[in-house]
C-alpha atoms as a PDB file:
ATOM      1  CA  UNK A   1      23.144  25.583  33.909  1.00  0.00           C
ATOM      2  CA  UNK A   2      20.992  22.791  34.987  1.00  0.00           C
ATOM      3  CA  UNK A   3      17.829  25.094  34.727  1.00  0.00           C
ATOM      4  CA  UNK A   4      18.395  26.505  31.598  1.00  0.00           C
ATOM      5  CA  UNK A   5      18.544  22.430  30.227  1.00  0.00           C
ATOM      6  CA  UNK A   6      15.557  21.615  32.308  1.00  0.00           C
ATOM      7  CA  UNK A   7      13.673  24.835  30.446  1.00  0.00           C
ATOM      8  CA  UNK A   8      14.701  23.815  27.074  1.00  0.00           C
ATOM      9  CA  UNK A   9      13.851  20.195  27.565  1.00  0.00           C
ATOM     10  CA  UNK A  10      10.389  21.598  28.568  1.00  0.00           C
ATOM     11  CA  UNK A  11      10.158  23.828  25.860  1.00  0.00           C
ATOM     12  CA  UNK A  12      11.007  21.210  23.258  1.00  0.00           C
ATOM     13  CA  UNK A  13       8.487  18.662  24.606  1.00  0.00           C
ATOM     14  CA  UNK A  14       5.489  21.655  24.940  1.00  0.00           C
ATOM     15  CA  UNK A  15       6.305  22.152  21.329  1.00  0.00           C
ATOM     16  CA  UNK A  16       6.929  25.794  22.218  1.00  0.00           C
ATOM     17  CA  UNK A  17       9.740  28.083  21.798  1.00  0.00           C
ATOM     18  CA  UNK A  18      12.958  26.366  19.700  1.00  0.00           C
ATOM     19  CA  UNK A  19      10.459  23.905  18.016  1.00  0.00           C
ATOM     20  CA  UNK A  20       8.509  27.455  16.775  1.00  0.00           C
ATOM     21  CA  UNK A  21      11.229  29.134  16.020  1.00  0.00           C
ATOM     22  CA  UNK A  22      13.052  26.417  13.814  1.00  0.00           C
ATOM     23  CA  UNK A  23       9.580  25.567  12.612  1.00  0.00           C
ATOM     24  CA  UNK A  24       9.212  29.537  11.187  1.00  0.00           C
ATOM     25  CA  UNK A  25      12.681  29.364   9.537  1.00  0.00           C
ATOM     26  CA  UNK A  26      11.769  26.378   7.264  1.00  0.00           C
ATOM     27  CA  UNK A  27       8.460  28.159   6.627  1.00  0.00           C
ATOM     28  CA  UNK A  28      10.417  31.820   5.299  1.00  0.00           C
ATOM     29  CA  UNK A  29      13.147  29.628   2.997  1.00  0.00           C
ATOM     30  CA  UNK A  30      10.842  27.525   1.706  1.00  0.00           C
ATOM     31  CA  UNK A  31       8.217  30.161   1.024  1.00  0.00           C
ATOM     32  CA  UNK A  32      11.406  32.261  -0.616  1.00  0.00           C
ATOM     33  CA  UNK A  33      12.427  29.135  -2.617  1.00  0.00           C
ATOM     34  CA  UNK A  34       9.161  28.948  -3.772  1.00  0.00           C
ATOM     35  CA  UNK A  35       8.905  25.412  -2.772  1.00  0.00           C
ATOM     36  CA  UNK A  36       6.239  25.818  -0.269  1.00  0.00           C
ATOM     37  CA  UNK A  37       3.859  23.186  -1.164  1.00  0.00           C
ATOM     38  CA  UNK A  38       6.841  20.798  -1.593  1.00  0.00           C
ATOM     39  CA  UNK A  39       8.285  21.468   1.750  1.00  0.00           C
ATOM     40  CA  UNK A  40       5.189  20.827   3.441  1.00  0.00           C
ATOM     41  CA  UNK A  41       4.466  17.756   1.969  1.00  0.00           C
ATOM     42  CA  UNK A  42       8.001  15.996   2.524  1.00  0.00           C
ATOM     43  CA  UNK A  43       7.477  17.334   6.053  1.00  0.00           C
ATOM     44  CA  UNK A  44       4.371  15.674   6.444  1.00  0.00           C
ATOM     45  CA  UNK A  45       6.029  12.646   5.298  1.00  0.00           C
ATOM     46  CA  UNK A  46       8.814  13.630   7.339  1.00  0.00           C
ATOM     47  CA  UNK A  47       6.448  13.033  10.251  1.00  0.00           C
ATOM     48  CA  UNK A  48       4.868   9.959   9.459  1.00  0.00           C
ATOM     49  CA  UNK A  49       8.405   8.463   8.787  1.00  0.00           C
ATOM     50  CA  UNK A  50       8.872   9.299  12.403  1.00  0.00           C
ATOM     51  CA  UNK A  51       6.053   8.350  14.056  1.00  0.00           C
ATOM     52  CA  UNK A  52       6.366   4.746  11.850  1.00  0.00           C
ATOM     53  CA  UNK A  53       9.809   3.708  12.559  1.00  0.00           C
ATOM     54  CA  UNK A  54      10.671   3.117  16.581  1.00  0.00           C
ATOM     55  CA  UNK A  55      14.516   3.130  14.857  1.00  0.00           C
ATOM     56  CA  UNK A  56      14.832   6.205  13.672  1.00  0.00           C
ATOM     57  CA  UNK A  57      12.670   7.702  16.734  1.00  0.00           C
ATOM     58  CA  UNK A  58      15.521   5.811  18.969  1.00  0.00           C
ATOM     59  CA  UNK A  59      18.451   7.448  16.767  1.00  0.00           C
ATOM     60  CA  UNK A  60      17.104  10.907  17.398  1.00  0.00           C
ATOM     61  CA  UNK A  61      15.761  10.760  20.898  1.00  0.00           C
ATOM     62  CA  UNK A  62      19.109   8.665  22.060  1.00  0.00           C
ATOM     63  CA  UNK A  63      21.482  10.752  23.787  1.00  0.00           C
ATOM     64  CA  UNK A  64      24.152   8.228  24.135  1.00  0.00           C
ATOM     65  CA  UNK A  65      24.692   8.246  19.929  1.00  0.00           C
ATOM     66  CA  UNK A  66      27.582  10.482  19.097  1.00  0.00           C
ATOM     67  CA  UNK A  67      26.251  13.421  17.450  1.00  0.00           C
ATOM     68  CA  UNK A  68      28.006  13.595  14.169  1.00  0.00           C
ATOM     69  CA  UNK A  69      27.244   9.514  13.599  1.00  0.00           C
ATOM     70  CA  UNK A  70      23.422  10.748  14.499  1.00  0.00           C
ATOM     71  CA  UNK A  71      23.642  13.146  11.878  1.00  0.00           C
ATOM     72  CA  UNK A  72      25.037  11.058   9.086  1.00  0.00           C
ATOM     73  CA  UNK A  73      22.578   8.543   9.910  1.00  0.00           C
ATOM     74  CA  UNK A  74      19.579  10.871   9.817  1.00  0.00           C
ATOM     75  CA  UNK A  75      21.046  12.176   6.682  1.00  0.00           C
ATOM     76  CA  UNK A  76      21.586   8.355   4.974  1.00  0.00           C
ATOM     77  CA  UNK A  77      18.507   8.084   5.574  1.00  0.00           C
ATOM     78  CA  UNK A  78      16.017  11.011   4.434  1.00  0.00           C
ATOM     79  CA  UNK A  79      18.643  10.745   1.042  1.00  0.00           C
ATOM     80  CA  UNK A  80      17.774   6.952   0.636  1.00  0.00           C
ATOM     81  CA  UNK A  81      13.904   7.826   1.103  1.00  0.00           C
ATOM     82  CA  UNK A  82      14.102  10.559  -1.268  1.00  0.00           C
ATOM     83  CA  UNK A  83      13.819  13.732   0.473  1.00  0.00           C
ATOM     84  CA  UNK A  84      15.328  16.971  -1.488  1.00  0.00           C
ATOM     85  CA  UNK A  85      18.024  18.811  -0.351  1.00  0.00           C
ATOM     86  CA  UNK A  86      16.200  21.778   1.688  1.00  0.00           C
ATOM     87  CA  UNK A  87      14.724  18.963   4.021  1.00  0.00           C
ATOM     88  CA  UNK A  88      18.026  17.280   4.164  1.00  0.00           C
ATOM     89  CA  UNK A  89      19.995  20.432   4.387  1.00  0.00           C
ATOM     90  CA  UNK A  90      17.465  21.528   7.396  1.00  0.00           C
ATOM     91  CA  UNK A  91      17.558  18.303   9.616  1.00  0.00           C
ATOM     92  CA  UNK A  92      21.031  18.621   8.753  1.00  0.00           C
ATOM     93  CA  UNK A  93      21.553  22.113  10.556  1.00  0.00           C
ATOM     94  CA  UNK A  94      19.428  21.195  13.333  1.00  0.00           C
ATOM     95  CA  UNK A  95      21.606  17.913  13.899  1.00  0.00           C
ATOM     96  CA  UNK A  96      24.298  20.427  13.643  1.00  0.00           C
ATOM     97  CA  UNK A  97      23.408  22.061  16.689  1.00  0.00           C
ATOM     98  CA  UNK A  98      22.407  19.315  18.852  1.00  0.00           C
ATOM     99  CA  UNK A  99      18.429  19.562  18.459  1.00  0.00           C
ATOM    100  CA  UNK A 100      17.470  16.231  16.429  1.00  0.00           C
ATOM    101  CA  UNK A 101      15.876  15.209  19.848  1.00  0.00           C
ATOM    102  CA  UNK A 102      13.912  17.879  18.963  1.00  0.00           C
ATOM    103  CA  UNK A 103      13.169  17.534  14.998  1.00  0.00           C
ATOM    104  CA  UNK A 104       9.241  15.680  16.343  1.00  0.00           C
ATOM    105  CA  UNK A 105       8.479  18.740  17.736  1.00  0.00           C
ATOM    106  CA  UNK A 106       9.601  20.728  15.046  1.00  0.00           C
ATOM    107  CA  UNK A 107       7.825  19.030  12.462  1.00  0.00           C
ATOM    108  CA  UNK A 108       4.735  19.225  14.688  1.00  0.00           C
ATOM    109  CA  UNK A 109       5.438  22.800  14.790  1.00  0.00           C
ATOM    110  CA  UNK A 110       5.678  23.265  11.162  1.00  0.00           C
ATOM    111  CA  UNK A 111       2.262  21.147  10.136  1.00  0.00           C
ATOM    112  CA  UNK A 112       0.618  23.800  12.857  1.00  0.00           C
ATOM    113  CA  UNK A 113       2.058  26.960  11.561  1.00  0.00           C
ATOM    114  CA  UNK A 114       1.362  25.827   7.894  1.00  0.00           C
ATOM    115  CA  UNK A 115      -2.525  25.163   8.954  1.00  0.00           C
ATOM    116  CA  UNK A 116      -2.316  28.104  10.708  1.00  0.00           C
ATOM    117  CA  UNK A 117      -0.877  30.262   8.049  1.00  0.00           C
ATOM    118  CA  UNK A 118      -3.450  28.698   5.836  1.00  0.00           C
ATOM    119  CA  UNK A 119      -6.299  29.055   8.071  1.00  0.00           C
ATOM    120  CA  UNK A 120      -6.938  25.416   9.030  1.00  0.00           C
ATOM    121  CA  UNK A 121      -8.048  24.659  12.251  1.00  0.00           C
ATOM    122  CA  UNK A 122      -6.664  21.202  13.692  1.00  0.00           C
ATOM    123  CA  UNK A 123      -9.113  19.559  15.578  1.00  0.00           C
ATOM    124  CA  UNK A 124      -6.800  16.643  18.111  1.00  0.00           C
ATOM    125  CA  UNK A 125      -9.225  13.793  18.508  1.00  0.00           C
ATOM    126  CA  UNK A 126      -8.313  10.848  21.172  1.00  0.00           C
ATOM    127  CA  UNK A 127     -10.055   7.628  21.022  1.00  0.00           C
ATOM    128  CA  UNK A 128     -10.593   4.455  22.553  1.00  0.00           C
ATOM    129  CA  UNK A 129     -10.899   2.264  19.154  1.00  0.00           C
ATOM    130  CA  UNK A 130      -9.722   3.865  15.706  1.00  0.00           C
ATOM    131  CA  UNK A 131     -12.412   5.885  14.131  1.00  0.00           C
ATOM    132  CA  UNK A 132     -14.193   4.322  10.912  1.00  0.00           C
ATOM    133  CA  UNK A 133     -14.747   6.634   8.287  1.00  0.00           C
ATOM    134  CA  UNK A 134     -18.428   6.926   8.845  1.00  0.00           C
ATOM    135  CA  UNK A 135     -17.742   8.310  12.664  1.00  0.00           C
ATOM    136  CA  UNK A 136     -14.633  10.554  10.746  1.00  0.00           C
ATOM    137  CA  UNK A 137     -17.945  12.196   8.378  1.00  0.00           C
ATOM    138  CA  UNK A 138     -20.089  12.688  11.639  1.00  0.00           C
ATOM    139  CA  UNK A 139     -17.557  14.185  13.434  1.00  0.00           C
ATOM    140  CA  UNK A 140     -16.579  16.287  10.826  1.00  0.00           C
ATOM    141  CA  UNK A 141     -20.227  17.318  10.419  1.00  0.00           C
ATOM    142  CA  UNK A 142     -20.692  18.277  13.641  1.00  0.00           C
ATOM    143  CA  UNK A 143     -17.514  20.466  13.734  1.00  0.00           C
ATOM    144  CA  UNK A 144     -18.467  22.230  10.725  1.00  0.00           C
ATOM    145  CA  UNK A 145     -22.211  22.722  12.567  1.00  0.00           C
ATOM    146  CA  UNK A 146     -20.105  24.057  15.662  1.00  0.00           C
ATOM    147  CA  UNK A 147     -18.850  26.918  13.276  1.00  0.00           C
ATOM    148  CA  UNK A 148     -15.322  24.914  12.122  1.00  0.00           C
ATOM    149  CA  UNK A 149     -15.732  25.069   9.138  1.00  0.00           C
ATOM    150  CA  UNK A 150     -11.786  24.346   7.470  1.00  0.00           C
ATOM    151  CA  UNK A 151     -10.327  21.550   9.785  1.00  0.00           C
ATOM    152  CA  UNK A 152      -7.765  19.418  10.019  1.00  0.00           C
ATOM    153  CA  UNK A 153      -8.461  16.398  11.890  1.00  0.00           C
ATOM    154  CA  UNK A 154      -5.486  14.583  14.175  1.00  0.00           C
ATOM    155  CA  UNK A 155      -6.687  11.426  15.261  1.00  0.00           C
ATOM    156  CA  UNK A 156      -5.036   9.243  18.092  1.00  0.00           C
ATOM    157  CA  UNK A 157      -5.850   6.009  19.852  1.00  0.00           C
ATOM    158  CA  UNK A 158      -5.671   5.698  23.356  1.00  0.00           C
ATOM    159  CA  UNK A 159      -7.482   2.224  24.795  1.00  0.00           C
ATOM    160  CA  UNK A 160      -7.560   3.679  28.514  1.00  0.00           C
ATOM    161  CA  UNK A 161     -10.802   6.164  27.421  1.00  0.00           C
ATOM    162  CA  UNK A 162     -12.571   2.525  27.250  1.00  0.00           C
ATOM    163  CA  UNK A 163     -14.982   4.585  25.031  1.00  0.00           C
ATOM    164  CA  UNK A 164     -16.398   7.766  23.199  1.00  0.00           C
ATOM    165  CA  UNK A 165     -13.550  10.550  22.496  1.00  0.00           C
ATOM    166  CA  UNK A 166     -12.250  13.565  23.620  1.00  0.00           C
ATOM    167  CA  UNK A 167     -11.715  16.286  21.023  1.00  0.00           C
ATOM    168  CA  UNK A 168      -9.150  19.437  21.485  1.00  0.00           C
ATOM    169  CA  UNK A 169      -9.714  22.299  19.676  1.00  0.00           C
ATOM    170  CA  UNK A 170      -7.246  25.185  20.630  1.00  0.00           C
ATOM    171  CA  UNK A 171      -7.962  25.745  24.632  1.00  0.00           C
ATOM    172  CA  UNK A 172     -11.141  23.863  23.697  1.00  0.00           C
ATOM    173  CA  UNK A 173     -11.783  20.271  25.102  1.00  0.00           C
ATOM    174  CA  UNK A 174     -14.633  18.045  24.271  1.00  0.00           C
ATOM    175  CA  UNK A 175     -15.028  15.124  26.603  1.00  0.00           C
ATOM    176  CA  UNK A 176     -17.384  12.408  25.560  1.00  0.00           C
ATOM    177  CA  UNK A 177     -15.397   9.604  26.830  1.00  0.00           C
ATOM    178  CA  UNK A 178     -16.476   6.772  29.073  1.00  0.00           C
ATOM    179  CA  UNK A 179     -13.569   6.950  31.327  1.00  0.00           C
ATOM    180  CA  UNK A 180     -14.274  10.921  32.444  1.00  0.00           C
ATOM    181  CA  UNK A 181     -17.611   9.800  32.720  1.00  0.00           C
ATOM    182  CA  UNK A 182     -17.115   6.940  35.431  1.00  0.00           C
ATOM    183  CA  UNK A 183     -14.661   9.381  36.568  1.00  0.00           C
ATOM    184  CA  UNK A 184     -17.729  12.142  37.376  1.00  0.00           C
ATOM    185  CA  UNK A 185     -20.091   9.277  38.613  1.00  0.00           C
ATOM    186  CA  UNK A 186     -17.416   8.122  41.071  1.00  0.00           C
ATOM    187  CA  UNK A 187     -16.809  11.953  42.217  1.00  0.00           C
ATOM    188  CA  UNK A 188     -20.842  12.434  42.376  1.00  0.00           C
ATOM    189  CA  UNK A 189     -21.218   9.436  44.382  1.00  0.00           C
ATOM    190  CA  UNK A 190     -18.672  10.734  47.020  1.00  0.00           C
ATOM    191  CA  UNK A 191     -20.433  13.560  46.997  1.00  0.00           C
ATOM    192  CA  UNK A 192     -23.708  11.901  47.800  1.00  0.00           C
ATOM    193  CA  UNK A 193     -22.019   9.802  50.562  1.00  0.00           C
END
């Protein structure tokens, strides 16, 4: 029994499997509602909330919260922000059985198979400093040069690059940053020794 947890945790964290799967099921109802465009836009939102408040991260991600207070919570919540009732009525089923630790991943999950669906590519892009919107046009420039032409950019900030980026397209990895750079100096210089 312990393995099978272990596998799931894994699979909800790769964004993989149950995260795909739940991901798909919002994408058919909403497509046979006709709400599509709606959907995907209060999930976007959906995700920002998330990734904004470290409160309602904790009340998903907390395994010590009983589930059916989680799940009222949760609910309260996307009702007092505004969200209609096929985004409350899915967080709802997948508090239901167990998975709001999961509902990041599944959002994650969604915004890929909707850029997929609609042919967007999502470029990941890590940085030391924020990008300004001048380096956002050059990089966007250069993707589009590099034969990408629709994409979706996903920008993150992460100060221990010291400098320069790394962008992940698919399998694809750009490394420009300083830190992999030092990093191949160092292994050159052992090398050399």
């Amino acid at each position: 029994m312990e393995t099978h947890v272990a596998s799931e945790a894994t699979t909800i964290a790769s964004g993989g499997g149950l995260a795909d799967r739940y991901a798909a099921a919002l994408y058919a109802h909403a497509d046979d509602l006709g709400a599509l465009d709606a959907v995907v836009a209060e999930m976007e939102a959906l995700g920002a909330m998330i990734a904004q408040s470290a409160d309602l991260r904790r009340l998903l991600e907390s395994p010590l919260i009983d589930v059916n207070q989680a799940q009222k919570a949760a609910l309260a919540v996307l009702e007092q922000q505004g969200f209609s009732k096929p985004i409350r009525d899915f967080v709802g089923v997948i508090a239901a059985n167990r998975r709001l630790r999961a509902l990041s991943s599944i959002v994650t999950a969604f915004g890929t198979l909707v850029a997929e669906r609609r042919g967007i590519i999502t470029a990941r892009v890590v940085s030391a400093q924020p990008l300004s919107d001048v380096q956002r046009q050059q990089l966007r420039a250069r993707l589009i040069e590099a034969g990408y032409g629709n994409v979706n950019i996903q920008e993150a900030v992460e100060p221990d690059l010291l400098g320069g980026m790394t962008v992940r397209i698919g399998a694809r990895l750009y490394d420009t940053s300083l830190k992999s750079r030092l990093q191949r100096l160092q292994y050159a210089m052992k090398g050399a020794a």
